[in-house]
PDB file of N, CA and C in Angstrom:
ATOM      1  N   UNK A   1     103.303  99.578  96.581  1.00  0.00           N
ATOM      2  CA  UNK A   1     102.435 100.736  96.553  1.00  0.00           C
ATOM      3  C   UNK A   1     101.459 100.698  97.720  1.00  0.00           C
ATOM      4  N   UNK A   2     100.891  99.781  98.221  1.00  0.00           N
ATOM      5  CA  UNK A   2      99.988  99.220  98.742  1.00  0.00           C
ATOM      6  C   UNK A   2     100.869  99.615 100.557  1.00  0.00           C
ATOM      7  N   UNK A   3     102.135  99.392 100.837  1.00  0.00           N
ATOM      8  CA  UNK A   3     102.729  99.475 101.637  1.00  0.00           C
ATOM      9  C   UNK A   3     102.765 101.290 101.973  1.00  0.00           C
ATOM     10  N   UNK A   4     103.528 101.896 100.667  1.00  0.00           N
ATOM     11  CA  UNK A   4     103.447 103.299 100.838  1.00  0.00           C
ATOM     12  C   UNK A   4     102.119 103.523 100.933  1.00  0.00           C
ATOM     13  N   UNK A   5     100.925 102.961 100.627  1.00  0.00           N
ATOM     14  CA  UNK A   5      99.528 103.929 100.596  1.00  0.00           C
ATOM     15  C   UNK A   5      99.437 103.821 102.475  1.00  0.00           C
ATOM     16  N   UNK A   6      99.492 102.981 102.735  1.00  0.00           N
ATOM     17  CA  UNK A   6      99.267 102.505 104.238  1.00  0.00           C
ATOM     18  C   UNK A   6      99.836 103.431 105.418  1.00  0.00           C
ATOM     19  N   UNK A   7     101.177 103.292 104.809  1.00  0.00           N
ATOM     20  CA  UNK A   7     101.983 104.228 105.992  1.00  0.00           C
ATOM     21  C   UNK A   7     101.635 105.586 105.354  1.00  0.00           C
ATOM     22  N   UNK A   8     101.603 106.136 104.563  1.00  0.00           N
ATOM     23  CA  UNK A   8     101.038 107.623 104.737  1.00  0.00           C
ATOM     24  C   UNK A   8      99.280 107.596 105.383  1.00  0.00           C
ATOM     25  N   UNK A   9      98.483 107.083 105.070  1.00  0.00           N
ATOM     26  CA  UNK A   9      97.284 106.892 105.747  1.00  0.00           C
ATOM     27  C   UNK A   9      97.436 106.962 107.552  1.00  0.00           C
ATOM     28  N   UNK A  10      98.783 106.193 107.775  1.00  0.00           N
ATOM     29  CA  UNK A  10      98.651 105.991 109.302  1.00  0.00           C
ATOM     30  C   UNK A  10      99.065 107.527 109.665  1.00  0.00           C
ATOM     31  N   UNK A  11     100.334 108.064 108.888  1.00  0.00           N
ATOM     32  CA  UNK A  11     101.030 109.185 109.303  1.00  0.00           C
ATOM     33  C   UNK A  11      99.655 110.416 109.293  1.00  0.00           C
ATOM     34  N   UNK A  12      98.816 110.524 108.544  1.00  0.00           N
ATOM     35  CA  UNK A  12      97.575 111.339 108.822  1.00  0.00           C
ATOM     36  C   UNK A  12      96.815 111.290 109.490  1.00  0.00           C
ATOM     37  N   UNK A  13      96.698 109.630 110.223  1.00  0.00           N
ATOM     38  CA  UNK A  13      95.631 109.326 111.806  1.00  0.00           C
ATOM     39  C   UNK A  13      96.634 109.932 112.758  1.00  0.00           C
ATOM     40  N   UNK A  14      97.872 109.848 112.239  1.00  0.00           N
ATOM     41  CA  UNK A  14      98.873 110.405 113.863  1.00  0.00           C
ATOM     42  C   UNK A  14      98.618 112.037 113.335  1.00  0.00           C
ATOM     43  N   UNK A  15      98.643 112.521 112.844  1.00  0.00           N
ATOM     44  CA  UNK A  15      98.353 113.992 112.455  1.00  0.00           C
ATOM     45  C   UNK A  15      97.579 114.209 113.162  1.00  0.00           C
ATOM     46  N   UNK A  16      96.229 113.833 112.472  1.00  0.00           N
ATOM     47  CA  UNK A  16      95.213 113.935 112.924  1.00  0.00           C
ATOM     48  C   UNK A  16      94.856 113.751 114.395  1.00  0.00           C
ATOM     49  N   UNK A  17      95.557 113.092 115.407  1.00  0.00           N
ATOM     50  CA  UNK A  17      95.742 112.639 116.445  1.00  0.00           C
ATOM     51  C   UNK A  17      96.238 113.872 117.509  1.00  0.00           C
ATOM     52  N   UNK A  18      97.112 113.709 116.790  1.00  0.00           N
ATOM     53  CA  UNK A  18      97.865 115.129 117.577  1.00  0.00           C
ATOM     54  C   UNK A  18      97.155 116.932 117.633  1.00  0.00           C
ATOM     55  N   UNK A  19      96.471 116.824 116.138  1.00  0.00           N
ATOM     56  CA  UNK A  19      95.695 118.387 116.411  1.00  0.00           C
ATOM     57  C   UNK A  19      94.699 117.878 118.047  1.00  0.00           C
ATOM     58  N   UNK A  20      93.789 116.606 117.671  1.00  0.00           N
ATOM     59  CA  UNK A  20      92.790 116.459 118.638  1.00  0.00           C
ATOM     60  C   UNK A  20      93.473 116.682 120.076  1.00  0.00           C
ATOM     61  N   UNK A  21      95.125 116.234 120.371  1.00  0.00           N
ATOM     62  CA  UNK A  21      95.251 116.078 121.357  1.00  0.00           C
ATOM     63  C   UNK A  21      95.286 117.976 121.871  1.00  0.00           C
ATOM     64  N   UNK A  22      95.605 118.577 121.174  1.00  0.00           N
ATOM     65  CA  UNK A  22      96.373 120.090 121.351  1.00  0.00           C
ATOM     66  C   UNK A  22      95.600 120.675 121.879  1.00  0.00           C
ATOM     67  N   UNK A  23      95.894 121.847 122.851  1.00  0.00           N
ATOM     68  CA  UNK A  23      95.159 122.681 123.639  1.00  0.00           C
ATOM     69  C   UNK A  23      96.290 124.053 123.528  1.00  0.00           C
ATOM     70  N   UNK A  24      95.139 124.786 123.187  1.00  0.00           N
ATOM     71  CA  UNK A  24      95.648 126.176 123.506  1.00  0.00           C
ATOM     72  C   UNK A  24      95.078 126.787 124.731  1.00  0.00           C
ATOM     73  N   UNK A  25      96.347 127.270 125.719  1.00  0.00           N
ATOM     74  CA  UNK A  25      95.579 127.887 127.191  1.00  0.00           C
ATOM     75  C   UNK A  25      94.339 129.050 126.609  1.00  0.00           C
ATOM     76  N   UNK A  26      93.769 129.614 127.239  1.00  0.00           N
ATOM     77  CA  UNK A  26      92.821 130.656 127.213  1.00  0.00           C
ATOM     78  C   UNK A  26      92.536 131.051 126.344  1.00  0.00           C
ATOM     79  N   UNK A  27      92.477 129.870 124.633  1.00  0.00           N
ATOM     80  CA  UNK A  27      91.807 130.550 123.449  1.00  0.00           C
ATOM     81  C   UNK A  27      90.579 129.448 123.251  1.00  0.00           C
ATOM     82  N   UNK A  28      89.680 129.871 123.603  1.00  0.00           N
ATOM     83  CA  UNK A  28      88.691 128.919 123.206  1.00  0.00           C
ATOM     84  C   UNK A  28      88.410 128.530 121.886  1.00  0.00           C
ATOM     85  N   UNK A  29      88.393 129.819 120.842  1.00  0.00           N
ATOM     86  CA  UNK A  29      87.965 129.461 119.955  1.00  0.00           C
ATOM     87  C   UNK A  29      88.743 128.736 118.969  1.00  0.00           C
ATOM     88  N   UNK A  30      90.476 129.226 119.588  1.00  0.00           N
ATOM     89  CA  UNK A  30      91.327 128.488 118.834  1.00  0.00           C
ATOM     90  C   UNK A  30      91.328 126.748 118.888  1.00  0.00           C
ATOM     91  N   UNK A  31      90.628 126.666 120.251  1.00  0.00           N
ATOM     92  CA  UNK A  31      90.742 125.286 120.784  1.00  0.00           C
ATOM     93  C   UNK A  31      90.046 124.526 119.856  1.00  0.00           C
ATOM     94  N   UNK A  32      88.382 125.168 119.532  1.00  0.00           N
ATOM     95  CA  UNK A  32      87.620 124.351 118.775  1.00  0.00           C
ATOM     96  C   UNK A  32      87.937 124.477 117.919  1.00  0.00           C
ATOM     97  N   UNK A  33      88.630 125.344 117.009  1.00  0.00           N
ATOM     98  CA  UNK A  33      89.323 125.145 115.531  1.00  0.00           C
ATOM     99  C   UNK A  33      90.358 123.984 115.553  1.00  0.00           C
ATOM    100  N   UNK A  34      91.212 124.447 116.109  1.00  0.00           N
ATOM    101  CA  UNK A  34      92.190 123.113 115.852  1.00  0.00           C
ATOM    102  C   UNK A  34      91.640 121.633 116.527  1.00  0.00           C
ATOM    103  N   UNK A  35      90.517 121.449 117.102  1.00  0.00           N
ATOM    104  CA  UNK A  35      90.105 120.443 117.578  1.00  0.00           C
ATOM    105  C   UNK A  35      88.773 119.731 115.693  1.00  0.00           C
ATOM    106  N   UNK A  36      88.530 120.829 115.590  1.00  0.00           N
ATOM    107  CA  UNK A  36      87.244 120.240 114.001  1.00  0.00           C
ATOM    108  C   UNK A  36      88.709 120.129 113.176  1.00  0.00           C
ATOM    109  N   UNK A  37      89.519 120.833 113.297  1.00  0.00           N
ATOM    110  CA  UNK A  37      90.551 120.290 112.222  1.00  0.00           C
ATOM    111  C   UNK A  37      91.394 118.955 112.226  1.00  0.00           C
ATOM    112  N   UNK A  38      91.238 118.590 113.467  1.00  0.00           N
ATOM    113  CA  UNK A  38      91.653 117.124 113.870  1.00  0.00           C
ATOM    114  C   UNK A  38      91.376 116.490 113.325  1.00  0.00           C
ATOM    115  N   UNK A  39      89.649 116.937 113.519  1.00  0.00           N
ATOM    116  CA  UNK A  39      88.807 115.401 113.099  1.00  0.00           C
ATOM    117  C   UNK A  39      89.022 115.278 111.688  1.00  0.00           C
ATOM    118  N   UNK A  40      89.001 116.410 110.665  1.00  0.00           N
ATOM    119  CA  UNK A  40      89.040 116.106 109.498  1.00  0.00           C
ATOM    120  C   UNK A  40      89.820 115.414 108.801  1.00  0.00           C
ATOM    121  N   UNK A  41      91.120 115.899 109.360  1.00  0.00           N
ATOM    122  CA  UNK A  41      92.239 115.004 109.133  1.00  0.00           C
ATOM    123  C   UNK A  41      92.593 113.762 109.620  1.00  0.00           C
ATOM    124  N   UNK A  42      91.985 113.419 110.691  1.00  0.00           N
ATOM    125  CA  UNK A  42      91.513 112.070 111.170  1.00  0.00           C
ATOM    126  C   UNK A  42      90.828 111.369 109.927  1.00  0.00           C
ATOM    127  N   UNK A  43      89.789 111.545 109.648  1.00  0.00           N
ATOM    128  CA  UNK A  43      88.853 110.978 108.723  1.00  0.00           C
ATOM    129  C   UNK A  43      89.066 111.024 107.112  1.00  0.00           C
ATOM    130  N   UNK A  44      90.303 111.988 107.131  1.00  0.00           N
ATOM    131  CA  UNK A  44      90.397 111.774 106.114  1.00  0.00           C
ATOM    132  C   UNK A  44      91.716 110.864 106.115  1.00  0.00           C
ATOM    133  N   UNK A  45      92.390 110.222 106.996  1.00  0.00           N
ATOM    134  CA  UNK A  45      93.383 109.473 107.199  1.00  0.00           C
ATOM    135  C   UNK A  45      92.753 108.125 106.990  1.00  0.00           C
ATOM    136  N   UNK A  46      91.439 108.193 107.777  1.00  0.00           N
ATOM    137  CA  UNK A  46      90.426 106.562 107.615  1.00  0.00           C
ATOM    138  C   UNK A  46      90.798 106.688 106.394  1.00  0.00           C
ATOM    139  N   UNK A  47      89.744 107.633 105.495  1.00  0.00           N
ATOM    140  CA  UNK A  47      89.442 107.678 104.307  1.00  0.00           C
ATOM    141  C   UNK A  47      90.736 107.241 103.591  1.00  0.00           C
ATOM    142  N   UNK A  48      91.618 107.621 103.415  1.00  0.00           N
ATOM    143  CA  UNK A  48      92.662 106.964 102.862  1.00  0.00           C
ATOM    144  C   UNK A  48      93.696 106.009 103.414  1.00  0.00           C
ATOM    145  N   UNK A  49      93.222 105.337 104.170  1.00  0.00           N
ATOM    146  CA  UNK A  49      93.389 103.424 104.376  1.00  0.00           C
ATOM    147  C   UNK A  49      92.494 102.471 103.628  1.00  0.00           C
ATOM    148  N   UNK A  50      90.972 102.999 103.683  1.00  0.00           N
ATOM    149  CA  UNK A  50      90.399 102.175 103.270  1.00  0.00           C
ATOM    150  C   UNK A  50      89.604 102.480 101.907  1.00  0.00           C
ATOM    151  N   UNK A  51      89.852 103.482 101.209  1.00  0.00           N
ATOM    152  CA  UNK A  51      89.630 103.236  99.692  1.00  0.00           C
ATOM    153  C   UNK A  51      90.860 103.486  99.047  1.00  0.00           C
ATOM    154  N   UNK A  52      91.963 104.480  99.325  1.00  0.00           N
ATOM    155  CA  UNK A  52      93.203 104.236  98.274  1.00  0.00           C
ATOM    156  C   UNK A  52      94.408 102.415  99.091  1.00  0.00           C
ATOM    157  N   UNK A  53      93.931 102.660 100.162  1.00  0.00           N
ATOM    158  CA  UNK A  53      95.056 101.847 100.446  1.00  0.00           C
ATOM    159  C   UNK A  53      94.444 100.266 100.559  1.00  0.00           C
ATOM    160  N   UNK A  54      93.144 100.211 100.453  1.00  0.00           N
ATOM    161  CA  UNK A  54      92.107  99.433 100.980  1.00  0.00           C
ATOM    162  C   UNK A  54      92.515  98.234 101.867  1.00  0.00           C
ATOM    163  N   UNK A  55      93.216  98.976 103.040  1.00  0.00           N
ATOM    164  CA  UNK A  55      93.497  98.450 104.056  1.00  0.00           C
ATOM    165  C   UNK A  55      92.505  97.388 105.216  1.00  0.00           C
ATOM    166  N   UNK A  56      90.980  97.932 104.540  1.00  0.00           N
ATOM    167  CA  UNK A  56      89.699  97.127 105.753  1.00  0.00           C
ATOM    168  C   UNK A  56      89.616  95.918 104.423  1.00  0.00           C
ATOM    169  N   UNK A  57      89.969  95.761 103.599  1.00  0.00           N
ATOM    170  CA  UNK A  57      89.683  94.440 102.585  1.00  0.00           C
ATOM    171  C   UNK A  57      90.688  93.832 102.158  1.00  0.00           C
ATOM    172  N   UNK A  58      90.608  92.557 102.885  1.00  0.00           N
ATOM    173  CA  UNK A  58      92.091  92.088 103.130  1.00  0.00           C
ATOM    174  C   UNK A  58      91.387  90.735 101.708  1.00  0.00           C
ATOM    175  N   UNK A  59      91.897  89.969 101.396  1.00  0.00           N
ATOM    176  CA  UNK A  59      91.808  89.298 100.087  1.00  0.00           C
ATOM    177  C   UNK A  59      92.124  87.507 101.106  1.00  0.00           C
ATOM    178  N   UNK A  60      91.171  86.705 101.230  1.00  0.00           N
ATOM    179  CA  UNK A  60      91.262  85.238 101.681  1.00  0.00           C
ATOM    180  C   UNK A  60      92.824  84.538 101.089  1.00  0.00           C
ATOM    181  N   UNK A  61      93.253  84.474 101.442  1.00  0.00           N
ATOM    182  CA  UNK A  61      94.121  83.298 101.345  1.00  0.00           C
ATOM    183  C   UNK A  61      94.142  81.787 100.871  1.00  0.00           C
TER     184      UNK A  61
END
């Protein structure tokens, strides 16, 4: 479970990755929309690594 929580978490930083990278020629406003929509989905990709997948708390050995 722990494996599937992870790789969907990453697949939403690459989401998220890709709106940030996108440019629309000569729409500005489209630009900054799909650019705040990046981030959200960025953060919400963190957000689900590190409380469903709790990927930043790794357990000592």
């Amino acid at each position: 479970m722990k494996l599937i929580s992870s790789l969907l978490g990453f697949l939403i930083i690459f989401v998220g990755l890709l709106f940030l990278n996108t440019t629309i020629l000569n729409e500005t406003y489209k630009n900054v929309i799909v650019k705040i929509v990046g981030v959200m989905v960025l953060f919400f990709g963190i957000f689900v690594l590190k409380k469903i997948a709790k990927f930043g708390k790794q357990k000592p050995s």
